[in-house]
Every structure is written in structure tokens, then in C-alpha cells.
C-alpha atoms as a PDB file:
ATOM      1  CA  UNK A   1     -54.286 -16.168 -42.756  1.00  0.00           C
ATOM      2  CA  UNK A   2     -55.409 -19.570 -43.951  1.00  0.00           C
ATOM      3  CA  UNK A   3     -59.097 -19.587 -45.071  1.00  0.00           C
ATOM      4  CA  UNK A   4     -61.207 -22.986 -45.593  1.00  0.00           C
ATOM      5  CA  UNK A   5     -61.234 -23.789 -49.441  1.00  0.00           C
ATOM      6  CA  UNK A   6     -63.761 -26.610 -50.712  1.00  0.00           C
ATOM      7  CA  UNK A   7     -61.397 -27.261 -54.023  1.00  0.00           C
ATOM      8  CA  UNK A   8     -63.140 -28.029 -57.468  1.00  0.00           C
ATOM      9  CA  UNK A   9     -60.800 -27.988 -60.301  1.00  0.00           C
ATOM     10  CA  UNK A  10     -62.581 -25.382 -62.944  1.00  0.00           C
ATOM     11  CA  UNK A  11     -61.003 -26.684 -66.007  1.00  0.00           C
ATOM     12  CA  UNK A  12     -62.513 -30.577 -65.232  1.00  0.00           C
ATOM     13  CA  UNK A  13     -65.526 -29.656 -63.035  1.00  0.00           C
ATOM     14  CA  UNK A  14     -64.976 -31.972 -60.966  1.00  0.00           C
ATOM     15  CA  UNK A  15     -64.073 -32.215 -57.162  1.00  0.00           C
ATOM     16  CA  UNK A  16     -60.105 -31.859 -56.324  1.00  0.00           C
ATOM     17  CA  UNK A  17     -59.486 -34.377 -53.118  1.00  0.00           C
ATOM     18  CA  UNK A  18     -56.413 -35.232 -51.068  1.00  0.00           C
ATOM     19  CA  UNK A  19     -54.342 -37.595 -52.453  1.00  0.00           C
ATOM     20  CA  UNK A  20     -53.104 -39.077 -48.384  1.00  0.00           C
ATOM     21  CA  UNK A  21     -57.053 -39.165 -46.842  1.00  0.00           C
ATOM     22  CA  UNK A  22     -59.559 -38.519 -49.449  1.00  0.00           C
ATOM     23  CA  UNK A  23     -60.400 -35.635 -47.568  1.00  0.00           C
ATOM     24  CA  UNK A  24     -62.092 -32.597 -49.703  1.00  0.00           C
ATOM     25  CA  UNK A  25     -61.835 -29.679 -47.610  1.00  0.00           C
ATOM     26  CA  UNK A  26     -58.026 -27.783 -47.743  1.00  0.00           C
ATOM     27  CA  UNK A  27     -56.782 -24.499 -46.175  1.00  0.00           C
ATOM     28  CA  UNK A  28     -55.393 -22.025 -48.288  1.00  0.00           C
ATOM     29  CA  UNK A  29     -52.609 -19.879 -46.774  1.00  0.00           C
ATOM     30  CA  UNK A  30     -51.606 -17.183 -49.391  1.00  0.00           C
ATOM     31  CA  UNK A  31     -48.941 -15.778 -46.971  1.00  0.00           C
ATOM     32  CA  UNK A  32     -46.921 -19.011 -47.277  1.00  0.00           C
ATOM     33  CA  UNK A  33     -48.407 -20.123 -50.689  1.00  0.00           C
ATOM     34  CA  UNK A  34     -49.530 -23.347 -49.919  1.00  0.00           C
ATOM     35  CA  UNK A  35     -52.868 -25.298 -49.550  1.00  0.00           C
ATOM     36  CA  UNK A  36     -52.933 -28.309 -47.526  1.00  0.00           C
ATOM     37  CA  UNK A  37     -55.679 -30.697 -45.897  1.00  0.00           C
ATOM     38  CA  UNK A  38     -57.991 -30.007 -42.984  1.00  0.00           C
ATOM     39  CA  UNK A  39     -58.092 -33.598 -42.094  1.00  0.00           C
ATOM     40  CA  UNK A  40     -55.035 -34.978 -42.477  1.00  0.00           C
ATOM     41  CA  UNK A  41     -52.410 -31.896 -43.008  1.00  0.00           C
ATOM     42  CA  UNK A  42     -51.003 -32.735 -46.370  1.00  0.00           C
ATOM     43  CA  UNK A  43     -49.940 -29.764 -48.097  1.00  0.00           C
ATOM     44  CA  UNK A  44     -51.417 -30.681 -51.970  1.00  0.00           C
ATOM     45  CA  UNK A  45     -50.250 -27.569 -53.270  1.00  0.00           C
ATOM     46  CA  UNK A  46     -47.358 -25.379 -52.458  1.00  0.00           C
ATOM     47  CA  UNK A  47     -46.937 -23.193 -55.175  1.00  0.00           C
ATOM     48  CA  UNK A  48     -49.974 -20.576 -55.043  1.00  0.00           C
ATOM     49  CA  UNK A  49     -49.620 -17.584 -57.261  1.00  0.00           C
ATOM     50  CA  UNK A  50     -51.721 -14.496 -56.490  1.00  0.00           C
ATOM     51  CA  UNK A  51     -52.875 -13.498 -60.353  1.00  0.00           C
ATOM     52  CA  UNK A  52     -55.260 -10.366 -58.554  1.00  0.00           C
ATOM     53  CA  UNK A  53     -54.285  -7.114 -59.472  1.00  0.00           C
ATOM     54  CA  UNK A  54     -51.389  -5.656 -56.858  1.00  0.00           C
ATOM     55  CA  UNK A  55     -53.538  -2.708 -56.557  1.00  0.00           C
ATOM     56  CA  UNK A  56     -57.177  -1.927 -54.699  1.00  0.00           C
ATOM     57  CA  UNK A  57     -59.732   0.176 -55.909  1.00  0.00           C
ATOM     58  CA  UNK A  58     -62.561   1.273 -53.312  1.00  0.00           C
ATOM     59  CA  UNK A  59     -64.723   3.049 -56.199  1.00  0.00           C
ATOM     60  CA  UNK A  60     -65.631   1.351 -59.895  1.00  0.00           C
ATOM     61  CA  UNK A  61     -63.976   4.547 -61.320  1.00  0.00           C
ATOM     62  CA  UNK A  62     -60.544   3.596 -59.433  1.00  0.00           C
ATOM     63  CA  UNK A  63     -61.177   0.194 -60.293  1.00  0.00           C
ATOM     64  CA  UNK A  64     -61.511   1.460 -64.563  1.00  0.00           C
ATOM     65  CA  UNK A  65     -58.407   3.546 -64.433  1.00  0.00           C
ATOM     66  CA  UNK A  66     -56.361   0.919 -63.143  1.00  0.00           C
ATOM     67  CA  UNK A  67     -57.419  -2.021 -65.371  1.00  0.00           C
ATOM     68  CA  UNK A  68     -54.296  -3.571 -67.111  1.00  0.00           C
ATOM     69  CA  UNK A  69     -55.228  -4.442 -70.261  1.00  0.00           C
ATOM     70  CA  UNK A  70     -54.720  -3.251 -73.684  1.00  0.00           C
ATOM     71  CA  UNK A  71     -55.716  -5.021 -77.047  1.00  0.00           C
ATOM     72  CA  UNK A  72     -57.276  -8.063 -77.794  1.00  0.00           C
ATOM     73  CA  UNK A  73     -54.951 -11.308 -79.117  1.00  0.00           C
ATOM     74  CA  UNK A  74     -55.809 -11.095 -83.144  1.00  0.00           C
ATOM     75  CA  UNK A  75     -55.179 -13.698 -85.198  1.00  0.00           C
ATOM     76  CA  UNK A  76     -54.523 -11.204 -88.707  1.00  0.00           C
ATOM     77  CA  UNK A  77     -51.107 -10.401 -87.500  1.00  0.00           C
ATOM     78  CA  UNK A  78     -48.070 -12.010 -87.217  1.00  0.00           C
ATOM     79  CA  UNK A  79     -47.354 -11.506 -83.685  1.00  0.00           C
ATOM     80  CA  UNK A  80     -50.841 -11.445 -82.788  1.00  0.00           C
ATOM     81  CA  UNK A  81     -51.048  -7.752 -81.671  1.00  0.00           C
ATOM     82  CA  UNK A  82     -49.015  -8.411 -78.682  1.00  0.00           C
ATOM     83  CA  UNK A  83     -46.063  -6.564 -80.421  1.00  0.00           C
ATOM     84  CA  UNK A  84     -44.518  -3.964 -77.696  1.00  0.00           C
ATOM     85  CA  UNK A  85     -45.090  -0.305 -79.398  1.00  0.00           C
ATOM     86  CA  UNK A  86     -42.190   2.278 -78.611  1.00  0.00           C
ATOM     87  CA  UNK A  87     -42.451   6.143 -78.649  1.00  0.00           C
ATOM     88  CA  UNK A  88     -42.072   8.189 -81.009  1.00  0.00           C
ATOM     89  CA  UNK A  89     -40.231  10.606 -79.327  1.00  0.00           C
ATOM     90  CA  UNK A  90     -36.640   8.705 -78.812  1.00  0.00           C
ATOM     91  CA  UNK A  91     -36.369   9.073 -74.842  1.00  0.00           C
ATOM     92  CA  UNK A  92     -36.616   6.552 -72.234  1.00  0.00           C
ATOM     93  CA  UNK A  93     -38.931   6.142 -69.617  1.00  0.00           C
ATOM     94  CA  UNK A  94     -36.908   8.523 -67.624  1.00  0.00           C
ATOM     95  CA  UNK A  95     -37.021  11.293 -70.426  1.00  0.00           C
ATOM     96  CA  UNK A  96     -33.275  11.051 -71.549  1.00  0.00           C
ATOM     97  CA  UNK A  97     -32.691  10.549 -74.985  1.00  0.00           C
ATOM     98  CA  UNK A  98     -31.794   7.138 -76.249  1.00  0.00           C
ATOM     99  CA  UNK A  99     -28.425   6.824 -77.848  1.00  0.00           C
ATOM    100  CA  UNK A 100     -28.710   5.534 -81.791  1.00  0.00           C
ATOM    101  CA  UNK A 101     -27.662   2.517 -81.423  1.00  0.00           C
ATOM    102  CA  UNK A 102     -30.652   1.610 -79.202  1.00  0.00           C
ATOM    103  CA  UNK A 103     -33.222   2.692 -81.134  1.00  0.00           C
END
């Protein structure tokens, strides 16, 4: 469903317009991924990517027990803390062990 968007780009505060017709207003239809014009039909952008959660929560404690995140970016480590941690206990997500050579 497309859904009148009055663009301003965030990272320059300033007003986003159409490139064709000036025009300032744009429709933004997340079904097909693209935003385009209201006056003139131009589609400015056609790559739209949903970053929302793929999940809906109707309660705030839904909402807290699906949050995806897990700890801060850290400078004091090498990788930053965004090192994947595995198990201790040698099985897969699955539960079958993991041969030696995987580990």
C-alpha cells in the first residue's frame, strides 16, 4: 500500500526533492520497494529495505523478549566484541554432536 512520504534526508537535514519536477512529496510502496513522485511519477528510489524487526509485539513485555541485541561495539578488543561465542557443549543447533574437525 503506498503511503504519502514528505522526504527529509536525516543525515543532512535537509529536504530530499525530485530530481525530474522539483516536486517534494513521494509515495512509498514497501510491497514493491520503491518510492516515487506524487507529481510527476518518477520513482527516486527503488531499493527500500525494511530494517523493522520481522516480528510484532502487542505488549512492552513481548516487545523486551524479542529485542535483538546483545553487547555493545567496544573499542578494548580486537574484534570489538562482535566475536561470535560458541557452546560449550560441542553440539549443533540441532543437538548432534559436532565431529572434531569442526570444532
Amino acid at each position: 500500500m503506498a503511503r504519502p512520504v514528505r522526504a527529509i534526508d536525516r543525515k543532512q537535514g535537509m529536504m530530499r526533492v525530485c530530481t525530474i519536477c522539483g516536486g517534494c512529496e513521494f509515495h512509498q510502496d514497501s510491497s514493491r520497494g520503491e518510492k516515487t513522485c506524487t507529481s510527476c511519477g518518477c520513482v527516486v528510489s527503488d531499493r527500500h529495505v525494511d530494517t523493522g524487526p520481522e516480528w510484532r509485539a502487542f505488549t512492552a513485555e513481548e516487545k523486551n523478549a524479542r529485542a535483538r541485541t546483545g553487547s555493545p561495539m567496544t573499542l578494548t578488543m580486537a574484534d570489538k566484541g562482535l566475536a561470535t561465542t560458541i557452546g560449550w557443549s560441542d553440539r549443533d543447533a540441532s543437538g548432534r554432536s559436532i565431529a572434531a574437525s569442526q570444532r
